[in-house]
Protein backbone atom coordinates (compact mmCIF):
# COMPACT_ATOMS: atom_id res chain seq x y z
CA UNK A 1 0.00 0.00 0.00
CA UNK A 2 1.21 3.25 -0.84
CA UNK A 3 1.93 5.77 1.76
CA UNK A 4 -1.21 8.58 2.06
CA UNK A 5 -2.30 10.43 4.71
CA UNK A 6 -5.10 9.17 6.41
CA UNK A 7 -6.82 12.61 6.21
CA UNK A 8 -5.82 13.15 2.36
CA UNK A 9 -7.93 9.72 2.10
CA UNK A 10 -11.01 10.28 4.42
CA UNK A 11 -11.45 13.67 2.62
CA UNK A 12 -11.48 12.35 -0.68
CA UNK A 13 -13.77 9.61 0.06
CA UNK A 14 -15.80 12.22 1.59
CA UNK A 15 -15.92 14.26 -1.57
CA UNK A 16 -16.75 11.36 -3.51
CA UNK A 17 -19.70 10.25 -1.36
CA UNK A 18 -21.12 14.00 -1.50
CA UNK A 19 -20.68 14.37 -5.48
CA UNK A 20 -21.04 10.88 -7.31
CA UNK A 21 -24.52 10.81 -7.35
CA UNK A 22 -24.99 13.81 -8.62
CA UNK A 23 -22.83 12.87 -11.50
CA UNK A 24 -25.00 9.68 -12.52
CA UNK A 25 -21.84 7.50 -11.85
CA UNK A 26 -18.48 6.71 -10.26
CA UNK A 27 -16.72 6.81 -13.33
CA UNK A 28 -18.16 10.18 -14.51
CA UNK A 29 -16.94 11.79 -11.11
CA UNK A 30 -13.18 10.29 -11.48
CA UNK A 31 -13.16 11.30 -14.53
CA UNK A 32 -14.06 14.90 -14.01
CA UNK A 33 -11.58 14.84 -11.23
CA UNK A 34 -9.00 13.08 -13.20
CA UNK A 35 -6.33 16.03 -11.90
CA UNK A 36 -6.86 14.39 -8.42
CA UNK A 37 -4.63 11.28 -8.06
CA UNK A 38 -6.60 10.75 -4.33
CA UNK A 39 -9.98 10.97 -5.91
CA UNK A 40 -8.61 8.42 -9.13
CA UNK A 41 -6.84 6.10 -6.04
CA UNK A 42 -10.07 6.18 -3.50
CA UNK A 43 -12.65 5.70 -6.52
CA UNK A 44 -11.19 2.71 -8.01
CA UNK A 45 -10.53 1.06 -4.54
CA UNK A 46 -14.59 1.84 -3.94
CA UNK A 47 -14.80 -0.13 -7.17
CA UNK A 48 -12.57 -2.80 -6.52
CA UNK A 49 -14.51 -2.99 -3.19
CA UNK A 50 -18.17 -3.04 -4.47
CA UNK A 51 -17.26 -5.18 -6.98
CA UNK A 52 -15.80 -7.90 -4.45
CA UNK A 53 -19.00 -7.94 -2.60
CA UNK A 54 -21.20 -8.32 -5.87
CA UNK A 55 -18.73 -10.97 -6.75
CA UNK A 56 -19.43 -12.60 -2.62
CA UNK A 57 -23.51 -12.33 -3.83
CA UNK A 58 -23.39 -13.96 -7.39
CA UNK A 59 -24.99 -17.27 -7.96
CA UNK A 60 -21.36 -18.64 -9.28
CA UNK A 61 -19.63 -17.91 -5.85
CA UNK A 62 -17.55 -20.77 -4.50
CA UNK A 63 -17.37 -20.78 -0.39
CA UNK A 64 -13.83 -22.35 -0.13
CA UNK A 65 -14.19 -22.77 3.88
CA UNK A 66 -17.12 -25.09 3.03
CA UNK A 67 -17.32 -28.55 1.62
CA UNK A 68 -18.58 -29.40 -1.15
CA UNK A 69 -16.94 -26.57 -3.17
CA UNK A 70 -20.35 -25.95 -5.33
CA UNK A 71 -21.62 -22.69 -6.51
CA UNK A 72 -23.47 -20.54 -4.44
CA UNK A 73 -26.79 -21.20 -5.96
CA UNK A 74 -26.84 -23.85 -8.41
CA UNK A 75 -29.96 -23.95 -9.53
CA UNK A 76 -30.26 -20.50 -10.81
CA UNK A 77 -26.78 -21.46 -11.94
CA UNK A 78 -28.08 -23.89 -14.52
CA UNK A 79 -30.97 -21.95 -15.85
CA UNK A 80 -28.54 -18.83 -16.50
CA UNK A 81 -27.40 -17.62 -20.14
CA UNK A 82 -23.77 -19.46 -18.79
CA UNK A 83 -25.03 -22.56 -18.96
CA UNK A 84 -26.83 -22.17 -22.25
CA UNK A 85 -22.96 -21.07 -23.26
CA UNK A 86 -21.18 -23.27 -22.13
CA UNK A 87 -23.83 -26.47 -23.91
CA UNK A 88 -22.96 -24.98 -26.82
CA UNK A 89 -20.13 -25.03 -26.76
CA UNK A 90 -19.33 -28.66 -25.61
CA UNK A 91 -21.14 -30.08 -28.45
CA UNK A 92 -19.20 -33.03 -30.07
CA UNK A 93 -16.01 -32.19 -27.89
CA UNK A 94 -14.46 -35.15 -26.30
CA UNK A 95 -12.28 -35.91 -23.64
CA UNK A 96 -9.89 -38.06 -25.17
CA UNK A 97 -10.11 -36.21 -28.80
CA UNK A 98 -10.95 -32.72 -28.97
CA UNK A 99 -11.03 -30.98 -25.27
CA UNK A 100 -8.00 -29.01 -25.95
CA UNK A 101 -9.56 -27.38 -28.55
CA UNK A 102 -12.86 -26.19 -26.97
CA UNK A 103 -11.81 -22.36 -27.25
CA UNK A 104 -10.20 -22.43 -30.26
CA UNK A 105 -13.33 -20.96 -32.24
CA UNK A 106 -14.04 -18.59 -29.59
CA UNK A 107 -13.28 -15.15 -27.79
CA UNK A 108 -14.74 -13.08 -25.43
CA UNK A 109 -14.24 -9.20 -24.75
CA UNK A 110 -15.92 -7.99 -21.15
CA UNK A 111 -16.30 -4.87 -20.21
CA UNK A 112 -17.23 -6.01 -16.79
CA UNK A 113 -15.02 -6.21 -13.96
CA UNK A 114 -16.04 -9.28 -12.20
CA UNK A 115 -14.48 -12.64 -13.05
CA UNK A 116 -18.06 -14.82 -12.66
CA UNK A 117 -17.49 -15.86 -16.98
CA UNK A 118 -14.11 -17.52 -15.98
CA UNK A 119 -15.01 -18.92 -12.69
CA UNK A 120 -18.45 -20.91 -14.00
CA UNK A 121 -16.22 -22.10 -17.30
CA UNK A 122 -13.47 -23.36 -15.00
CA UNK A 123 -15.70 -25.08 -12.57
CA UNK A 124 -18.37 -26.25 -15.50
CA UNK A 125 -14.94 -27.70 -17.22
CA UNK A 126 -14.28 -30.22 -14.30
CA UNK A 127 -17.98 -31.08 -14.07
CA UNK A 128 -18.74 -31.96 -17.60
CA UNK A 129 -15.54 -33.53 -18.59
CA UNK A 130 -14.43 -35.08 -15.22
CA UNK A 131 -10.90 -33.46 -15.39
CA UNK A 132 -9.21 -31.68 -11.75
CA UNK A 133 -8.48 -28.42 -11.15
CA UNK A 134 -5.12 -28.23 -12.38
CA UNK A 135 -6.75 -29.30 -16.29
CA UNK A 136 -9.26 -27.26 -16.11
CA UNK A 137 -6.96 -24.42 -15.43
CA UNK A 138 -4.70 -25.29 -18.29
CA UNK A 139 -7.73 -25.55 -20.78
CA UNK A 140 -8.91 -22.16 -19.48
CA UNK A 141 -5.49 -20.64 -20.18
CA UNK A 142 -6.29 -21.18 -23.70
CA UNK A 143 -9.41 -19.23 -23.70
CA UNK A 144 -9.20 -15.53 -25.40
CA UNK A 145 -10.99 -12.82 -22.56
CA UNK A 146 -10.15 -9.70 -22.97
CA UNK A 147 -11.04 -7.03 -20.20
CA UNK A 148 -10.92 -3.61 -21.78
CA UNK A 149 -11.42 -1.81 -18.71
CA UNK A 150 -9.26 -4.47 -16.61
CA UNK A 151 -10.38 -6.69 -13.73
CA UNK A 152 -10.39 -7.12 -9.71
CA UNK A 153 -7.19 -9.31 -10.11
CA UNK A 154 -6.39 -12.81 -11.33
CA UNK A 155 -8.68 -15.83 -10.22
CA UNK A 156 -6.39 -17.55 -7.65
CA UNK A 157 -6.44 -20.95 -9.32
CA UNK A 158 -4.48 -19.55 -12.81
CA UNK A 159 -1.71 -19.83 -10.06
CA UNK A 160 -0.20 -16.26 -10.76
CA UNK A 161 1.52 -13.80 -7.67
CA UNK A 162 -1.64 -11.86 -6.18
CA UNK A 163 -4.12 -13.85 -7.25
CA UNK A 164 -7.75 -13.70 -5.81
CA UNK A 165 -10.86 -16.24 -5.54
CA UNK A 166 -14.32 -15.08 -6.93
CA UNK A 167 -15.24 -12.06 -4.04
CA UNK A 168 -12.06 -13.44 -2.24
CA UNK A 169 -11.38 -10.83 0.70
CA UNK A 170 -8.23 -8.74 0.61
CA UNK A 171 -8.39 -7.64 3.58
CA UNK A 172 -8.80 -10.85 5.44
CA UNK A 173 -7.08 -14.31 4.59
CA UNK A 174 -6.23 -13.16 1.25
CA UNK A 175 -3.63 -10.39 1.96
CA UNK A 176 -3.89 -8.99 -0.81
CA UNK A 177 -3.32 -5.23 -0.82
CA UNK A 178 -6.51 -3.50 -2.57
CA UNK A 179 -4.34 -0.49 -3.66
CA UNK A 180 -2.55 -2.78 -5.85
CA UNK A 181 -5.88 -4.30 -7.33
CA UNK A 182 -7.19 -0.97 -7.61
CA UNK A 183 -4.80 -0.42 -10.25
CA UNK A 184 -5.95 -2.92 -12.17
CA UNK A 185 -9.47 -0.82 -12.81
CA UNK A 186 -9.70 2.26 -15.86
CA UNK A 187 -13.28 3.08 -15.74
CA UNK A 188 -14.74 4.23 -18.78
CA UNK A 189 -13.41 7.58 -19.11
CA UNK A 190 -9.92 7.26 -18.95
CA UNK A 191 -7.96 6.75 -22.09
CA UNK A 192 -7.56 2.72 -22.88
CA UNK A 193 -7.89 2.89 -27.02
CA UNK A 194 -3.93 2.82 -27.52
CA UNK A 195 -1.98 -0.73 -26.87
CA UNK A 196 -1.17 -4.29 -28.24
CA UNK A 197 -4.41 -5.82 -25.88
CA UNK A 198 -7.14 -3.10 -28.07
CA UNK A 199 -5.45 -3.75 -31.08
CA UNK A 200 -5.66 -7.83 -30.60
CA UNK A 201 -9.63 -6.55 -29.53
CA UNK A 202 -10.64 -5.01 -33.30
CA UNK A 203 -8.78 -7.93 -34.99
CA UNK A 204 -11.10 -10.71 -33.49
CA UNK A 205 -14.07 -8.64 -34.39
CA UNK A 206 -12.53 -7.49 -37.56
CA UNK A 207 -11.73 -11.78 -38.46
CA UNK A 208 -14.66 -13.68 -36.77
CA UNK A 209 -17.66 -14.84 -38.81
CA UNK A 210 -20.66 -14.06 -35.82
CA UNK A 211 -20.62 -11.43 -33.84
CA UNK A 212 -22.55 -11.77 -30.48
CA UNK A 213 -23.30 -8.83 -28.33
CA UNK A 214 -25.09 -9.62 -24.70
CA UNK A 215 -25.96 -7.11 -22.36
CA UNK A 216 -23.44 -4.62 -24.25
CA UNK A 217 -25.11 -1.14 -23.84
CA UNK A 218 -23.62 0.25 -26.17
CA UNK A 219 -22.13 3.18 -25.05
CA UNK A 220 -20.54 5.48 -27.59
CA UNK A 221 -16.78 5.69 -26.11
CA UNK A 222 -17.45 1.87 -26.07
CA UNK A 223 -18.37 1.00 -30.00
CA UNK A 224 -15.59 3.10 -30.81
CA UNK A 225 -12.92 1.35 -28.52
CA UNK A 226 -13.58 -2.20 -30.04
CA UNK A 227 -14.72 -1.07 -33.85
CA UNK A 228 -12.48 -2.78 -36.27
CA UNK A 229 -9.98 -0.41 -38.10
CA UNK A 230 -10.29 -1.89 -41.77
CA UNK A 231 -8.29 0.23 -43.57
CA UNK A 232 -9.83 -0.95 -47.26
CA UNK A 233 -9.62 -4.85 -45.73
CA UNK A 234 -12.64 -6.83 -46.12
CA UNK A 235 -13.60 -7.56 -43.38
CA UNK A 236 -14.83 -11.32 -41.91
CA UNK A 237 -17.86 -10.56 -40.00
CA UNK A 238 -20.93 -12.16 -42.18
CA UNK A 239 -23.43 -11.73 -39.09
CA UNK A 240 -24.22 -9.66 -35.98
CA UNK A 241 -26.16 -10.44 -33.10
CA UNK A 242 -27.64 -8.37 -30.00
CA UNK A 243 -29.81 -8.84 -27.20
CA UNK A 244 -31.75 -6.40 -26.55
CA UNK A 245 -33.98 -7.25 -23.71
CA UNK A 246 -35.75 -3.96 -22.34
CA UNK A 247 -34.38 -1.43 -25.25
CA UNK A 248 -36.71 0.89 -26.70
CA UNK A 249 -37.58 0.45 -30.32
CA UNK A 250 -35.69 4.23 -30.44
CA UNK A 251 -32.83 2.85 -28.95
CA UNK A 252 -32.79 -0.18 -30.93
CA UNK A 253 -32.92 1.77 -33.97
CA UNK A 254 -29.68 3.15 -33.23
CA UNK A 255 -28.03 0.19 -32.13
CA UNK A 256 -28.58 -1.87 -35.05
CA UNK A 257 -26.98 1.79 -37.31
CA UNK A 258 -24.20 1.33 -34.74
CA UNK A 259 -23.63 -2.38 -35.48
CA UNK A 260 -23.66 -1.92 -38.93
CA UNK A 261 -21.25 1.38 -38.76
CA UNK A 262 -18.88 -0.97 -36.61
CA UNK A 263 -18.31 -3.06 -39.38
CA UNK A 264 -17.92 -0.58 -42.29
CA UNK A 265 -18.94 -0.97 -45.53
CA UNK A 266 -16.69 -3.53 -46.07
CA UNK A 267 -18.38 -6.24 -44.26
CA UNK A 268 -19.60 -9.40 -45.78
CA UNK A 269 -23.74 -9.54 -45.53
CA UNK A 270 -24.12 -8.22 -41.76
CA UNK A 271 -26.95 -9.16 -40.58
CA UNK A 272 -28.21 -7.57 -37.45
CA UNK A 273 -30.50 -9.47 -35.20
CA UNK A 274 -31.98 -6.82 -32.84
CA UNK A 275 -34.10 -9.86 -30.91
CA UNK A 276 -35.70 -8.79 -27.82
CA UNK A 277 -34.24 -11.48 -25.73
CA UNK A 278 -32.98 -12.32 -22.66
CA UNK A 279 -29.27 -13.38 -23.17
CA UNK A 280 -29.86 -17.09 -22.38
CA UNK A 281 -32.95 -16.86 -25.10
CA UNK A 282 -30.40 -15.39 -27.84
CA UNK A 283 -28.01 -18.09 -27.13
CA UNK A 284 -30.92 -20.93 -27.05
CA UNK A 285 -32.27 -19.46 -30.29
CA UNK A 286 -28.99 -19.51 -32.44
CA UNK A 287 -26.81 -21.40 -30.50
CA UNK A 288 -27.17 -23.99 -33.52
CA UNK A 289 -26.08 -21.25 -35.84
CA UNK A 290 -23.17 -20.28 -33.81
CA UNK A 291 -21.41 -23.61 -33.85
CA UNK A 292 -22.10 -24.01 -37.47
């Protein structure tokens, strides 16, 4: 942990709790403050925070002081848009054949900063195939996730210095020192477009053949951070997909313009499918179409 005055922090965490809400979110206020190094530090630590405890409530949370290690809620568990996922996506693999290969068609970009995608895959690896820990953290290794605005930390089983479990405590058995995860966090504002990780980001989407947006809201800063850079190459994409469950025929209206502007001109046939659809629906609906 760095070395701040206790007063320099108090008072910043006081100025945040007076004037975030009046700025519609935590990230808006940072950013407007972004001259303020104590408001930046104290903000994303309030992230990393709330974010640990939402990660402690999620049906995919894993007690590890409690035999058997299951998820917090399974039921809800396997009626959620994961598991709908993750059937798809075992379809024809095999243990002895094809299980190294269950990413290979695949890769995910989250804009969230919770871990709960890698933490059900991981665990649903060793259920559905029967393999340990240790395999099921060497499949997930070859999984492409992307986190464009970063994470909490590392999930303690990839093995890696500072790693954390699924709303794993830093301040408790962990030891993990918050500051340090807090630097882990850019919130929407700050400046994340340059880099090898954004660049790797616009050539999956610029490459894959379906496109599948779920609970992406679309925000402007957002679209433009991912959108593929073509520059005259044709690009791969031959179909688009987005839920969008509770969107306004308005806002839908510009969402499917924005989909299509994403891909340029360029594009091959994009389709978009502006379904109004749960994300588990979408996946149920043309989960079929996916794998083909």
């Amino acid at each position: 942990m760095r070395k701040i005055d206790t007063k320099q922090l108090f008072g910043a965490a006081a100025s945040i709790a007076q004037g975030a809400h009046h700025m519609g979110s935590i990230d808006t206020y940072i950013h407007a403050h972004g001259h303020n190094e104590l408001i930046k530090l104290v903000g994303k630590m309030a992230i990393v925070d709330v974010i640990l405890d939402y990660e402690r409530k999620c049906d995919v949370f894993i007690d590890w002081t409690k035999h058997p290690f299951n998820f917090k809620n399974e039921e809800k568990v396997r009626k959620s848009w994961l598991a709908t996922f993750m059937n798809s996506l075992v379809q024809g693999v095999t243990v002895q054949g094809s299980l190294d290969s269950i990413f290979n068609s695949i890769a995910i970009i989250n804009f969230n900063y919770d871990r709960c995608v890698e933490q059900y895959l991981w665990k649903s690896l060793q259920r559905s195939f029967g393999v340990p820990e240790e395999r099921a953290s060497e499949l997930m290794s070859k999984l492409v996730i992307h986190h464009p605005y970063g994470a909490i930390a590392d999930l303690k089983w990839k093995g890696v210095a500072n790693g954390l479990h699924l709303g794993g405590d830093p301040h408790d058995e962990y030891c993990v020192d918050i500051d340090l995860l807090s630097q882990g966090i850019k919130t929407f504002n700050e400046e994340v477009s340059g880099g090898g990780a954004i660049e790797e980001v616009r050539t999956f989407l610029e490459e894959a053949k379906h496109v599948v947006f779920l609970g992406f809201h679309f925000h402007r800063q957002n679209v433009e951070l991912i959108a593929p850079k073509s520059h005259g190459r044709k690009i791969g994409v031959k179909h688009a997909y987005a839920s969008t469950y509770g969107r306004s025929a308005p806002e839908k209206a510009v969402i499917e313009s924005q989909v299509n502007a994403m891909f340029h001109e360029t594009a091959q046939e994009v389709w978009s499918h502006l379904d109004i659809l749960e994300c588990g629906k979408l996946l149920a609906d043309y989960g079929t179409t996916f794998a083909a």
